[in-house]
N, C-alpha and C. Protein backbone atom coordinates (compact mmCIF):
# COMPACT_ATOMS: atom_id res chain seq x y z
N UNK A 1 22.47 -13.30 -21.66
CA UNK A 1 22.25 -12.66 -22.93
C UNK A 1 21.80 -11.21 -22.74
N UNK A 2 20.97 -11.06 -21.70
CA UNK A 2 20.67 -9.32 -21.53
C UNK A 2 21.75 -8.59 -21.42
N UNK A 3 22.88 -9.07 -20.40
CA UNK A 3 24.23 -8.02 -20.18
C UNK A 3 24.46 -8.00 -21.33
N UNK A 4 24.20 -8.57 -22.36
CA UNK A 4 25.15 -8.34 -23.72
C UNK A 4 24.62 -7.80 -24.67
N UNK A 5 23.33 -7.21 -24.15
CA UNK A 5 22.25 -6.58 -24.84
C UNK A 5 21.52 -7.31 -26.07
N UNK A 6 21.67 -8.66 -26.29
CA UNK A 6 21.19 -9.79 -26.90
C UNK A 6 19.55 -9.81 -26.73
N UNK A 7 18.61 -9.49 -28.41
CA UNK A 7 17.19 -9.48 -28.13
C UNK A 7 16.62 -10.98 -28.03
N UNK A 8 15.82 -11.29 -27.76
CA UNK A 8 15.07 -12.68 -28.44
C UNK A 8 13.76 -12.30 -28.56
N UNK A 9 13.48 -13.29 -29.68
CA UNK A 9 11.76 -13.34 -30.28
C UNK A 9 11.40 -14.36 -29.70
N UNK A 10 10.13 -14.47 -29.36
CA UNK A 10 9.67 -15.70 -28.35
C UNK A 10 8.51 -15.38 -28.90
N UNK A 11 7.76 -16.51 -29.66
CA UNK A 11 6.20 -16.71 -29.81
C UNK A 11 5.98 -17.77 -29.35
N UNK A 12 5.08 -17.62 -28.59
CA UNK A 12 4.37 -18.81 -27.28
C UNK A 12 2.81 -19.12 -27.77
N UNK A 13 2.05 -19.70 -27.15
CA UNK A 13 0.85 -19.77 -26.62
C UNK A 13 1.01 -19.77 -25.16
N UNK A 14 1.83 -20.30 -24.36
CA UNK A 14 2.30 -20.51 -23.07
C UNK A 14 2.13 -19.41 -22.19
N UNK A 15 1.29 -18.69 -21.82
CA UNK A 15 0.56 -17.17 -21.46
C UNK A 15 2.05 -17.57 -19.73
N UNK A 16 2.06 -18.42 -19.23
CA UNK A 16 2.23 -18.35 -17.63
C UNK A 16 4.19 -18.22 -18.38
N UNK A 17 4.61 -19.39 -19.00
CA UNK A 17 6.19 -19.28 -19.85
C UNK A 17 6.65 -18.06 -20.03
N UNK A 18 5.53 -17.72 -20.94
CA UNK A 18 6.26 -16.10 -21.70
C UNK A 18 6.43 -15.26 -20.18
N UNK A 19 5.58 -14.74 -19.07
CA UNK A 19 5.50 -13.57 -18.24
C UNK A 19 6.42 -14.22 -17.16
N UNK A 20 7.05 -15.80 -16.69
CA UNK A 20 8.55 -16.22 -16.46
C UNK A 20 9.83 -15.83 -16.80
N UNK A 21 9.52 -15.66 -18.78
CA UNK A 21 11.19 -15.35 -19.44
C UNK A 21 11.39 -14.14 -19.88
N UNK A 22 10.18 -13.21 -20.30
CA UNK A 22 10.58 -12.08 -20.79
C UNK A 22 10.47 -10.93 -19.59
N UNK A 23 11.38 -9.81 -20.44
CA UNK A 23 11.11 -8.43 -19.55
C UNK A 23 10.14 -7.62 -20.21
N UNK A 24 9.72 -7.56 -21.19
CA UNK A 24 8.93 -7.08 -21.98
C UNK A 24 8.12 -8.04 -23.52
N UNK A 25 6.57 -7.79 -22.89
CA UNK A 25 6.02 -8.55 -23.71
C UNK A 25 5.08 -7.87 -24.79
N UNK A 26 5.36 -7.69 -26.06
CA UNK A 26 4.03 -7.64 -27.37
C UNK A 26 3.07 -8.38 -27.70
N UNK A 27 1.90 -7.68 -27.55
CA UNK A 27 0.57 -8.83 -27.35
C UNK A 27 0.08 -8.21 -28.93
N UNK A 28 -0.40 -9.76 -30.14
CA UNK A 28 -0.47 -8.80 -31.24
C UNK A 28 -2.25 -9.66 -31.17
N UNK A 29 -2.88 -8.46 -31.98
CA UNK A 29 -4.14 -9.57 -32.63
C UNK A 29 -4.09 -8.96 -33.94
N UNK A 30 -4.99 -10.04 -34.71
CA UNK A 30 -5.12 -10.10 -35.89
C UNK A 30 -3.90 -10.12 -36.87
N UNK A 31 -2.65 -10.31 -36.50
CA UNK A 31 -1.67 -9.92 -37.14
C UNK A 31 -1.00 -8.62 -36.99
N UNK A 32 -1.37 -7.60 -35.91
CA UNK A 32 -1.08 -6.04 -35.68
C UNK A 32 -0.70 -6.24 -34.08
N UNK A 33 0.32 -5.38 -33.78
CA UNK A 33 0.41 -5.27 -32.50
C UNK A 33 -0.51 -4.18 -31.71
N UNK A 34 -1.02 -5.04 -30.87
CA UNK A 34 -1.95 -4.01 -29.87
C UNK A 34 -1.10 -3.38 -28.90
N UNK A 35 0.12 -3.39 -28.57
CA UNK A 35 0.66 -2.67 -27.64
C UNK A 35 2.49 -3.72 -27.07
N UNK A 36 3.11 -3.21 -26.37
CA UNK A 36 4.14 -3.50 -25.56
C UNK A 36 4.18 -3.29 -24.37
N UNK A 37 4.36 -4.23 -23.00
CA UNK A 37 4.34 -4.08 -21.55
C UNK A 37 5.60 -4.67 -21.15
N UNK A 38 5.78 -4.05 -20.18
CA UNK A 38 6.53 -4.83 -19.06
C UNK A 38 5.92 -5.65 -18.69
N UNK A 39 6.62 -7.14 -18.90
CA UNK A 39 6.33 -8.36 -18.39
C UNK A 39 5.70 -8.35 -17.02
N UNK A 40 6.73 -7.23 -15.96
CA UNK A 40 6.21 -7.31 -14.76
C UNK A 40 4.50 -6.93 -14.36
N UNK A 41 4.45 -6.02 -15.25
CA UNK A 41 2.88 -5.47 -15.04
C UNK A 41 1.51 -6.45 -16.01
N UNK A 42 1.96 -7.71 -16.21
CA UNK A 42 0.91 -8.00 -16.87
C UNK A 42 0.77 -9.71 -16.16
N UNK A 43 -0.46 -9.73 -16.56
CA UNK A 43 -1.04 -11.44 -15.66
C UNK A 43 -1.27 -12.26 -17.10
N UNK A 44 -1.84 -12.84 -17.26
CA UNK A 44 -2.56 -13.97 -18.08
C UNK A 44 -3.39 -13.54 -18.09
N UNK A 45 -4.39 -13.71 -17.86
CA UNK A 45 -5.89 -12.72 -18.14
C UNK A 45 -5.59 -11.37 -18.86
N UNK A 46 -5.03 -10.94 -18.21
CA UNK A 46 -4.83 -9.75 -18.77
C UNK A 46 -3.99 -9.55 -19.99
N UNK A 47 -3.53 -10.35 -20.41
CA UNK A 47 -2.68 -10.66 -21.72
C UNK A 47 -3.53 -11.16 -22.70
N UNK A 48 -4.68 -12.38 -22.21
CA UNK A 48 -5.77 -12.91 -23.18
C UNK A 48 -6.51 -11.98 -23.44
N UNK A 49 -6.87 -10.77 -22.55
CA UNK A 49 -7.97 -10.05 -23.09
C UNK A 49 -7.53 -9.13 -23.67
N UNK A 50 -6.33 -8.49 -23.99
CA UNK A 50 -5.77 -7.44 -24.56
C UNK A 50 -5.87 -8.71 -26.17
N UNK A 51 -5.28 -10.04 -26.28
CA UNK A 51 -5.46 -11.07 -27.35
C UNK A 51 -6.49 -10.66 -28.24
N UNK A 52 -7.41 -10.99 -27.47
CA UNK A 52 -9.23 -11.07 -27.33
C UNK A 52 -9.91 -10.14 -27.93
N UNK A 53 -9.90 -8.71 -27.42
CA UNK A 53 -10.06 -7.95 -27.37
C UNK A 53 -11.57 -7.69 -26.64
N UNK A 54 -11.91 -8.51 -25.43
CA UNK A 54 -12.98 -8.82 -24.38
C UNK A 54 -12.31 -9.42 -23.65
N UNK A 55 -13.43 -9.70 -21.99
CA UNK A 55 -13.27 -9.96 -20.99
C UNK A 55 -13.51 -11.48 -21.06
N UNK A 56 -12.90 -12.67 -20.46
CA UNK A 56 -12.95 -13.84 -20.67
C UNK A 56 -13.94 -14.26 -19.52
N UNK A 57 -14.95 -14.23 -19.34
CA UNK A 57 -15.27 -15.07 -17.80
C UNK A 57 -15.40 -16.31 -17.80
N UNK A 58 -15.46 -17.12 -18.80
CA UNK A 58 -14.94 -18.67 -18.39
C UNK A 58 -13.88 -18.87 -19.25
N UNK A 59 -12.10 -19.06 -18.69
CA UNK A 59 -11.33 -19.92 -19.59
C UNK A 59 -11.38 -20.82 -20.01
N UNK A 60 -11.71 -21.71 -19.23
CA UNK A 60 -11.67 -23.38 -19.48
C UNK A 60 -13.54 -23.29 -18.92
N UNK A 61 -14.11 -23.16 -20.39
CA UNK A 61 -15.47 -23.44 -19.78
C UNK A 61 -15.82 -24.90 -19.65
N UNK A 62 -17.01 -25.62 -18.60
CA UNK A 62 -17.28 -26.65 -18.49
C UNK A 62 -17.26 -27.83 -19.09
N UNK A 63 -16.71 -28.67 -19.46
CA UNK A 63 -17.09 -29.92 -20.11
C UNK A 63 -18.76 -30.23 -20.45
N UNK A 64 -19.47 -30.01 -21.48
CA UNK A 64 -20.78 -30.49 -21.53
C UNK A 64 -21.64 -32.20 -21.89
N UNK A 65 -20.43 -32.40 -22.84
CA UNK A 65 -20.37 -33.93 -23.47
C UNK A 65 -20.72 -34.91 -22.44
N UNK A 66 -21.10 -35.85 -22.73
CA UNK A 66 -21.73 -37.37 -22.16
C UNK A 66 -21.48 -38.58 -22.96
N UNK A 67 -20.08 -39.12 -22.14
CA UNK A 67 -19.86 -40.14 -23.14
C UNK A 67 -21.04 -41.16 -23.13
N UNK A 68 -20.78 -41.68 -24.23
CA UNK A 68 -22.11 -42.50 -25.16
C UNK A 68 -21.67 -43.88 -24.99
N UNK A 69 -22.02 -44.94 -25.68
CA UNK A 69 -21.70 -46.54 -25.54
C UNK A 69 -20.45 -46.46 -27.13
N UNK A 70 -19.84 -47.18 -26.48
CA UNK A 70 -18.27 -47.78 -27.06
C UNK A 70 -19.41 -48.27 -28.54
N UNK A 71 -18.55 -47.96 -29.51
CA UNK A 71 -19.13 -48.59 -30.17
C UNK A 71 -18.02 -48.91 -31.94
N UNK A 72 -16.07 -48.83 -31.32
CA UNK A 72 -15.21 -49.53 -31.73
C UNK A 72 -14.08 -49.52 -30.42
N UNK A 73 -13.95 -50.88 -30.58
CA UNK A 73 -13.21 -51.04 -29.11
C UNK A 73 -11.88 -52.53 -29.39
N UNK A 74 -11.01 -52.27 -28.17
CA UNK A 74 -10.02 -53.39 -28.46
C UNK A 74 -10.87 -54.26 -27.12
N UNK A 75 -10.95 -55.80 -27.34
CA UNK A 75 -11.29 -56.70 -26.08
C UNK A 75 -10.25 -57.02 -25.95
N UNK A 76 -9.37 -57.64 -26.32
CA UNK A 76 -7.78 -58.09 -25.65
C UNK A 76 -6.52 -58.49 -26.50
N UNK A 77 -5.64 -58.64 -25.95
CA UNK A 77 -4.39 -58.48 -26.78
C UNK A 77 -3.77 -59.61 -26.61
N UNK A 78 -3.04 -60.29 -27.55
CA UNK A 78 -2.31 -60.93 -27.54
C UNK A 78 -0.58 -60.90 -26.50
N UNK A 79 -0.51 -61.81 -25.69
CA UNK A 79 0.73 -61.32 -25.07
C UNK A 79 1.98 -61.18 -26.05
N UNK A 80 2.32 -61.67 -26.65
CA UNK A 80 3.76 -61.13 -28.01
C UNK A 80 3.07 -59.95 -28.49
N UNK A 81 1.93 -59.86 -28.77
CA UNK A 81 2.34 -58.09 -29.27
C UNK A 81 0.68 -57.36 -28.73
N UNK A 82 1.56 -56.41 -28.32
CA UNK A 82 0.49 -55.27 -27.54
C UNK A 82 -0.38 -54.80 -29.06
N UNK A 83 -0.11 -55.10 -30.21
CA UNK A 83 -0.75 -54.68 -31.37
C UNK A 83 -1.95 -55.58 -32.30
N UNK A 84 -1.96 -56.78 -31.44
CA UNK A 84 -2.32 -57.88 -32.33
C UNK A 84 -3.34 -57.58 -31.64
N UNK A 85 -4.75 -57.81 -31.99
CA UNK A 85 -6.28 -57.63 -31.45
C UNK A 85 -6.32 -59.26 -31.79
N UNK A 86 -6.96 -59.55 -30.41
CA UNK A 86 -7.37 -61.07 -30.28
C UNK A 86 -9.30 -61.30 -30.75
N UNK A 87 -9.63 -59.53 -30.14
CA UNK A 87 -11.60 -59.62 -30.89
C UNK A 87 -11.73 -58.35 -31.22
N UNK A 88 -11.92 -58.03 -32.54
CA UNK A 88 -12.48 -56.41 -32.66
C UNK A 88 -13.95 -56.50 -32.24
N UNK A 89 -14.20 -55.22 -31.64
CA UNK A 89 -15.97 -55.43 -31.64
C UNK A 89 -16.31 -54.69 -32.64
């Protein structure tokens, strides 16, 4: 499609996808474009924080949660159907 000078629009969340398929990427926030790069010159980080408009130092911050006691659960199933509950608790 490029030899034929064919554009495409590509809206992702997929930060690692998009900097794979395009040659040039528009990073917008708020609904406005903050700028246009060459795909080649840009990372993921560096795409979220242009997003952002800050520095991310934890992406995937820690898990804090502690699962707690079950308190709706399946005890067992009937063999004819994986759907039939034999005990709700």
């Amino acid at each position: 499609m490029r030899g034929k000078g064919t554009a495409v629009i590509y809206i992702s969340h997929k930060m690692e996808e998009i900097l794979v398929i395009s040659d040039e990427v528009t990073i917008m926030r708020g609904g406005k474009s903050v700028g246009m790069w060459p795909a080649c010159e840009l990372t993921t980080d560096l795409m979220i924080r242009r997003m952002v408009s800050r520095n991310l130092t934890r992406r995937f911050p820690p898990r804090e949660n502690v699962p707690g006691d079950t308190f709706c659960g399946w005890r067992a199933c009937q063999p004819e159907s994986a759907f039939f509950p034999e005990r709700f608790l």
